[in-house]
N, C-alpha and C. Protein backbone atom coordinates (compact mmCIF):
# COMPACT_ATOMS: atom_id res chain seq x y z
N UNK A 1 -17.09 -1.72 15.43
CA UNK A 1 -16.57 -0.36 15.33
C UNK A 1 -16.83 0.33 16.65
N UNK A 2 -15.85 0.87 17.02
CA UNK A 2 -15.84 1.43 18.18
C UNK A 2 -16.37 3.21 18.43
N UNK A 3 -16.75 3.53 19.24
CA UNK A 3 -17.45 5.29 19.06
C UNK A 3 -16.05 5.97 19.01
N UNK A 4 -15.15 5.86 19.16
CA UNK A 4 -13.70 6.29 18.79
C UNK A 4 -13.61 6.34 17.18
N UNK A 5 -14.18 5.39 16.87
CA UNK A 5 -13.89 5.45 15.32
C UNK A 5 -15.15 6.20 14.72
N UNK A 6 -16.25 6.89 15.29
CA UNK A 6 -17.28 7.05 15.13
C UNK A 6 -16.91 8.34 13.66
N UNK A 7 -15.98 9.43 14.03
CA UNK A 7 -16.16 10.91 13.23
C UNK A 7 -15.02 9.95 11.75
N UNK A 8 -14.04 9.19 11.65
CA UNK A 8 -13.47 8.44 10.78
C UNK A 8 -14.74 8.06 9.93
N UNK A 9 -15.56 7.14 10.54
CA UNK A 9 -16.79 6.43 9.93
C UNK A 9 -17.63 7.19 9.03
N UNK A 10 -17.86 8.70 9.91
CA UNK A 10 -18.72 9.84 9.49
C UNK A 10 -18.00 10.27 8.25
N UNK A 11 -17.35 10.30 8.23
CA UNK A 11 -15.59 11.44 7.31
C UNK A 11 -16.46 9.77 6.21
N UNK A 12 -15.85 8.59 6.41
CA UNK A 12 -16.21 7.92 5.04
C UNK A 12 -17.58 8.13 4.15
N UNK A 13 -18.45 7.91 5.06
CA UNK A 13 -20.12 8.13 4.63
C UNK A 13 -19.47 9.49 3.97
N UNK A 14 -19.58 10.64 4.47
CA UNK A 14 -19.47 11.55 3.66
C UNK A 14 -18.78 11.33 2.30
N UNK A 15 -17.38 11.01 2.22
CA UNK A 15 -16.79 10.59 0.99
C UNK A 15 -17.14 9.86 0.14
N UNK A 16 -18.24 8.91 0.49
CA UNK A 16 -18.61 8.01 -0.38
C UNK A 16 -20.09 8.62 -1.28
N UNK A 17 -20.75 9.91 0.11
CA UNK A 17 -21.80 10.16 -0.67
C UNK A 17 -21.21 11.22 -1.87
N UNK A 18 -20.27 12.00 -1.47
CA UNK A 18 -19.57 12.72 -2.10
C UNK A 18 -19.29 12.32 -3.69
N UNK A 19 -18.07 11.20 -3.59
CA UNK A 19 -17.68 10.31 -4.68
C UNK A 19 -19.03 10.05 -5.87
N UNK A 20 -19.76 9.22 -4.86
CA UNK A 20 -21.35 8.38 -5.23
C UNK A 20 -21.92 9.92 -6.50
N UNK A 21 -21.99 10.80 -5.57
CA UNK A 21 -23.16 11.73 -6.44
C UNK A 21 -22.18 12.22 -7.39
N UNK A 22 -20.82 12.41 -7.33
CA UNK A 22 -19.68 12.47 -8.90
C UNK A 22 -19.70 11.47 -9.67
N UNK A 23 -19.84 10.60 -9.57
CA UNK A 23 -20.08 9.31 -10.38
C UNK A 23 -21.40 9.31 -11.16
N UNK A 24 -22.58 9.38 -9.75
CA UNK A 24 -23.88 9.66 -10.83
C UNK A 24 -24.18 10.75 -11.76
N UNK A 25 -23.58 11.84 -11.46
CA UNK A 25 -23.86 12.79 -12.29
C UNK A 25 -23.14 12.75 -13.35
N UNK A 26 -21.46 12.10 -13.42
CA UNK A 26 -21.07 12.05 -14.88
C UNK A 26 -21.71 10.65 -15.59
N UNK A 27 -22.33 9.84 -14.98
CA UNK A 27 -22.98 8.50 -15.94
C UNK A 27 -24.09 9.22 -16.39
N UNK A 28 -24.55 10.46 -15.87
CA UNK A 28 -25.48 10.79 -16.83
C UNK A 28 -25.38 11.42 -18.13
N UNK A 29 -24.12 11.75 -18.56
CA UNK A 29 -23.93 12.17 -19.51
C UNK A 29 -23.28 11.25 -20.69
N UNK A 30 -23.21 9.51 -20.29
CA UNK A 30 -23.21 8.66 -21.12
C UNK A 30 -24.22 8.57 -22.01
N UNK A 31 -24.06 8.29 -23.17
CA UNK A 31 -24.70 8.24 -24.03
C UNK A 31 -25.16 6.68 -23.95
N UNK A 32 -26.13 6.25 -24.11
CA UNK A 32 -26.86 4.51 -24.60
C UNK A 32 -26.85 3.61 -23.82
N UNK A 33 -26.47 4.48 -22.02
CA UNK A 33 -27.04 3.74 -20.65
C UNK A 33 -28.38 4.45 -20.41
N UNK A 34 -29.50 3.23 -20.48
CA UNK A 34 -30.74 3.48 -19.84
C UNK A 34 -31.03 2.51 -18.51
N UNK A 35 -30.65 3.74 -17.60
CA UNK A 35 -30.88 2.60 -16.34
C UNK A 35 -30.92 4.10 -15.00
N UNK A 36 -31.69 3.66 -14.40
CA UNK A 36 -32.24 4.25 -13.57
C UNK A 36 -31.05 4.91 -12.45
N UNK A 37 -31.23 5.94 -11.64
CA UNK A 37 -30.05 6.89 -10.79
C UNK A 37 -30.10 5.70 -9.80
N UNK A 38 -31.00 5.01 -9.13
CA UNK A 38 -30.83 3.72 -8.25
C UNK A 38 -30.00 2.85 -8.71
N UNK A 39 -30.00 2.06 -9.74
CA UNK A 39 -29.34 0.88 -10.72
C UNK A 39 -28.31 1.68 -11.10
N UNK A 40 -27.97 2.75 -11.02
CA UNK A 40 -26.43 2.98 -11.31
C UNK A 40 -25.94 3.03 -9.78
N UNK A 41 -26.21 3.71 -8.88
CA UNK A 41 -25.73 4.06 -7.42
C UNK A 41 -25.59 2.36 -7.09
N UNK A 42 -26.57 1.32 -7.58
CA UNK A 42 -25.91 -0.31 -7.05
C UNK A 42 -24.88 -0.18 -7.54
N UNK A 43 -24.00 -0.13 -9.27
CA UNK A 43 -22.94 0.08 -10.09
C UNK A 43 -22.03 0.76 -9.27
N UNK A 44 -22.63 1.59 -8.61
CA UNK A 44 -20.98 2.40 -8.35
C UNK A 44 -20.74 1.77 -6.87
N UNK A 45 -21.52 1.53 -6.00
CA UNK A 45 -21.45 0.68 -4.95
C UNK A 45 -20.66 -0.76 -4.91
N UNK A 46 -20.50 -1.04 -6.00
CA UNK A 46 -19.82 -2.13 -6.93
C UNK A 46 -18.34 -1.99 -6.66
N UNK A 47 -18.34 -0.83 -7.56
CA UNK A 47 -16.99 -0.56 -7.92
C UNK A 47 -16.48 -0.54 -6.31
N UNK A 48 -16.91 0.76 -5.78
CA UNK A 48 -16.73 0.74 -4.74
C UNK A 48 -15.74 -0.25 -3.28
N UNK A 49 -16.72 -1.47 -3.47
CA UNK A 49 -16.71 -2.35 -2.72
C UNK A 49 -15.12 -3.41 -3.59
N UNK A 50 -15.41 -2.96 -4.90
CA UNK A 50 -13.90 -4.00 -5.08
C UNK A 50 -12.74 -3.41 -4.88
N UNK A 51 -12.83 -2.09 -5.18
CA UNK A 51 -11.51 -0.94 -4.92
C UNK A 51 -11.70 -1.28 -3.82
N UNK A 52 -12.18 -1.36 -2.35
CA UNK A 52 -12.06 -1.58 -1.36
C UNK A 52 -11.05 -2.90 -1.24
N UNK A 53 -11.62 -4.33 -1.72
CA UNK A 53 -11.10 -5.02 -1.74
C UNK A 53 -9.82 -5.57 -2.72
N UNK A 54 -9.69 -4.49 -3.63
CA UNK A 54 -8.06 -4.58 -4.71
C UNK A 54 -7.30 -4.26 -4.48
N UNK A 55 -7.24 -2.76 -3.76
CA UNK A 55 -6.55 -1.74 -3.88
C UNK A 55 -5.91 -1.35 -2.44
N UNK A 56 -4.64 -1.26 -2.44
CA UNK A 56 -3.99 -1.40 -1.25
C UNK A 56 -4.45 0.49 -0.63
N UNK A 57 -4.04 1.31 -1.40
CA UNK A 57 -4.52 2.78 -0.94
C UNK A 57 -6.32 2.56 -0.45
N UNK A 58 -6.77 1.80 -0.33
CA UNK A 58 -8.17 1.68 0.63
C UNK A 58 -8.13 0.60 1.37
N UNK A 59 -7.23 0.24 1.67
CA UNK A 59 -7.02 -0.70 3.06
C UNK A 59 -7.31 -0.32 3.98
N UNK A 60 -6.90 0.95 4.39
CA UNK A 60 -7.94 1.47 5.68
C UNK A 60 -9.17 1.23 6.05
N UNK A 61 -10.09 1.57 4.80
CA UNK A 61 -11.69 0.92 4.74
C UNK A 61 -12.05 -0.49 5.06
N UNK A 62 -10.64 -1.05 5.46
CA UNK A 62 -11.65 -2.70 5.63
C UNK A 62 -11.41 -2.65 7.23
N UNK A 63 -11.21 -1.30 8.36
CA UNK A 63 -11.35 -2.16 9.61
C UNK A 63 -13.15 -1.27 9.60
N UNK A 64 -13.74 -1.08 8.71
CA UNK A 64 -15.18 -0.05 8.71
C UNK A 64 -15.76 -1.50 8.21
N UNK A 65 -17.47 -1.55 8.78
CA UNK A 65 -18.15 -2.35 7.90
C UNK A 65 -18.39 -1.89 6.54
N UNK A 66 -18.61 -2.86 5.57
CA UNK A 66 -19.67 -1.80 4.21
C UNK A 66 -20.27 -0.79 4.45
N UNK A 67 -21.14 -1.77 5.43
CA UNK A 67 -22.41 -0.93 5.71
C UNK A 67 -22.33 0.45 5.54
N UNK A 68 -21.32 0.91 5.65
CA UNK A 68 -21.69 2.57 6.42
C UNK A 68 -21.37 3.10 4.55
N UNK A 69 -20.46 2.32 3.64
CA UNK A 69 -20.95 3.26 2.58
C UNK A 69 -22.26 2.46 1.77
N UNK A 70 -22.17 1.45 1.80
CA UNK A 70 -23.60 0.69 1.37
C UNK A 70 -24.69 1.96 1.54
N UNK A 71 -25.15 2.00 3.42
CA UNK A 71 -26.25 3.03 3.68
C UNK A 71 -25.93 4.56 3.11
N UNK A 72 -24.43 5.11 2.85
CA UNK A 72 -24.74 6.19 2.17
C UNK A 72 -25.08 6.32 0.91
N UNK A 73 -24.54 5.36 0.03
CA UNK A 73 -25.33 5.30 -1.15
C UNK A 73 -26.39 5.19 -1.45
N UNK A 74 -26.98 4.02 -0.70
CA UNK A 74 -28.24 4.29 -0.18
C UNK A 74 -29.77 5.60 -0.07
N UNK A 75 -28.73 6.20 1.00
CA UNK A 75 -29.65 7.33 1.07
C UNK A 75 -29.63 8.40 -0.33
N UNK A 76 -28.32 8.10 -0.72
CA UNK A 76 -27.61 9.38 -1.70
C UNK A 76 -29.20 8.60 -2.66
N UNK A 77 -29.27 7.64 -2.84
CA UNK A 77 -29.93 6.96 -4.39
C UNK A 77 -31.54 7.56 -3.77
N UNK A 78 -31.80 7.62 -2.42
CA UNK A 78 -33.48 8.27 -1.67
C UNK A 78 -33.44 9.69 -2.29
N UNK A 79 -32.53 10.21 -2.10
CA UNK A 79 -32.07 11.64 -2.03
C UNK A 79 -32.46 12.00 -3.69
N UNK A 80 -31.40 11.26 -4.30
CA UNK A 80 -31.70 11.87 -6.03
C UNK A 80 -33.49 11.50 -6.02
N UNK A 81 -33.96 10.36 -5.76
CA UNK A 81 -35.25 10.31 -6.03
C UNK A 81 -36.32 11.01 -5.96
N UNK A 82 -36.39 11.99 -4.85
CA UNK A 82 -36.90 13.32 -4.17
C UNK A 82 -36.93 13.96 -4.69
N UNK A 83 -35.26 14.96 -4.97
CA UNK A 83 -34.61 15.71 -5.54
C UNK A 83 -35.79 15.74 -6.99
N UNK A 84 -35.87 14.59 -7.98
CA UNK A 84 -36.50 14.24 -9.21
C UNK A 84 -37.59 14.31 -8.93
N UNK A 85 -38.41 13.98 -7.83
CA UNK A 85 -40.05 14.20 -8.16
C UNK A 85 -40.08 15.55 -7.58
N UNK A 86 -39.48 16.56 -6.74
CA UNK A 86 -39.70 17.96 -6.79
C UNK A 86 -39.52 18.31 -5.10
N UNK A 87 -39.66 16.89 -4.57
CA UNK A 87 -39.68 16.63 -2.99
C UNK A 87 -38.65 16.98 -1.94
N UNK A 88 -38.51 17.85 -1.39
CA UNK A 88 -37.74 18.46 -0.92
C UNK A 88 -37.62 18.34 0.60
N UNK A 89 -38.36 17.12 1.03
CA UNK A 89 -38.88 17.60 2.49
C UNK A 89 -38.05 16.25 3.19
């Protein structure tokens, strides 16, 4: 990836943390999933990664590594963890 593609890259991370924390917040209102805001953010990282690879409207996303939404989910899954013990810092 080139630093040309750098604010594109940024624009995805954002969308994905975006997406990521809409996703986690409506699985929380499933009823008779017990599984942790981490173990769902892998789930939606999932999905994620196959819509990447199914779906012709995210073809764009394959000249980006994972990585860059991998690490925002990532952080998004650090972030709720904080957020939950009161940690703000």
């Amino acid at each position: 990836m080139s630093v040309q593609n750098l604010p594109e890259a940024l624009d995805l991370a954002a969308s994905c943390i975006t997406q990521g924390r809409s996703l986690l917040t409506q699985s929380w209102g499933l009823q008779g999933i017990k599984a942790s805001d981490s173990k769902r953010l892998v789930e939606i990282e999932k999905v994620k990664t196959n819509q990447v690879k199914a779906k012709p409207e995210y073809g764009w996303m394959k000249q980006y590594p994972s990585a860059i939404y991998s690490s925002a989910l990532r952080n998004l899954a650090k972030a709720v963890d904080r957020w939950r013990k009161g940690d703000s810092g």
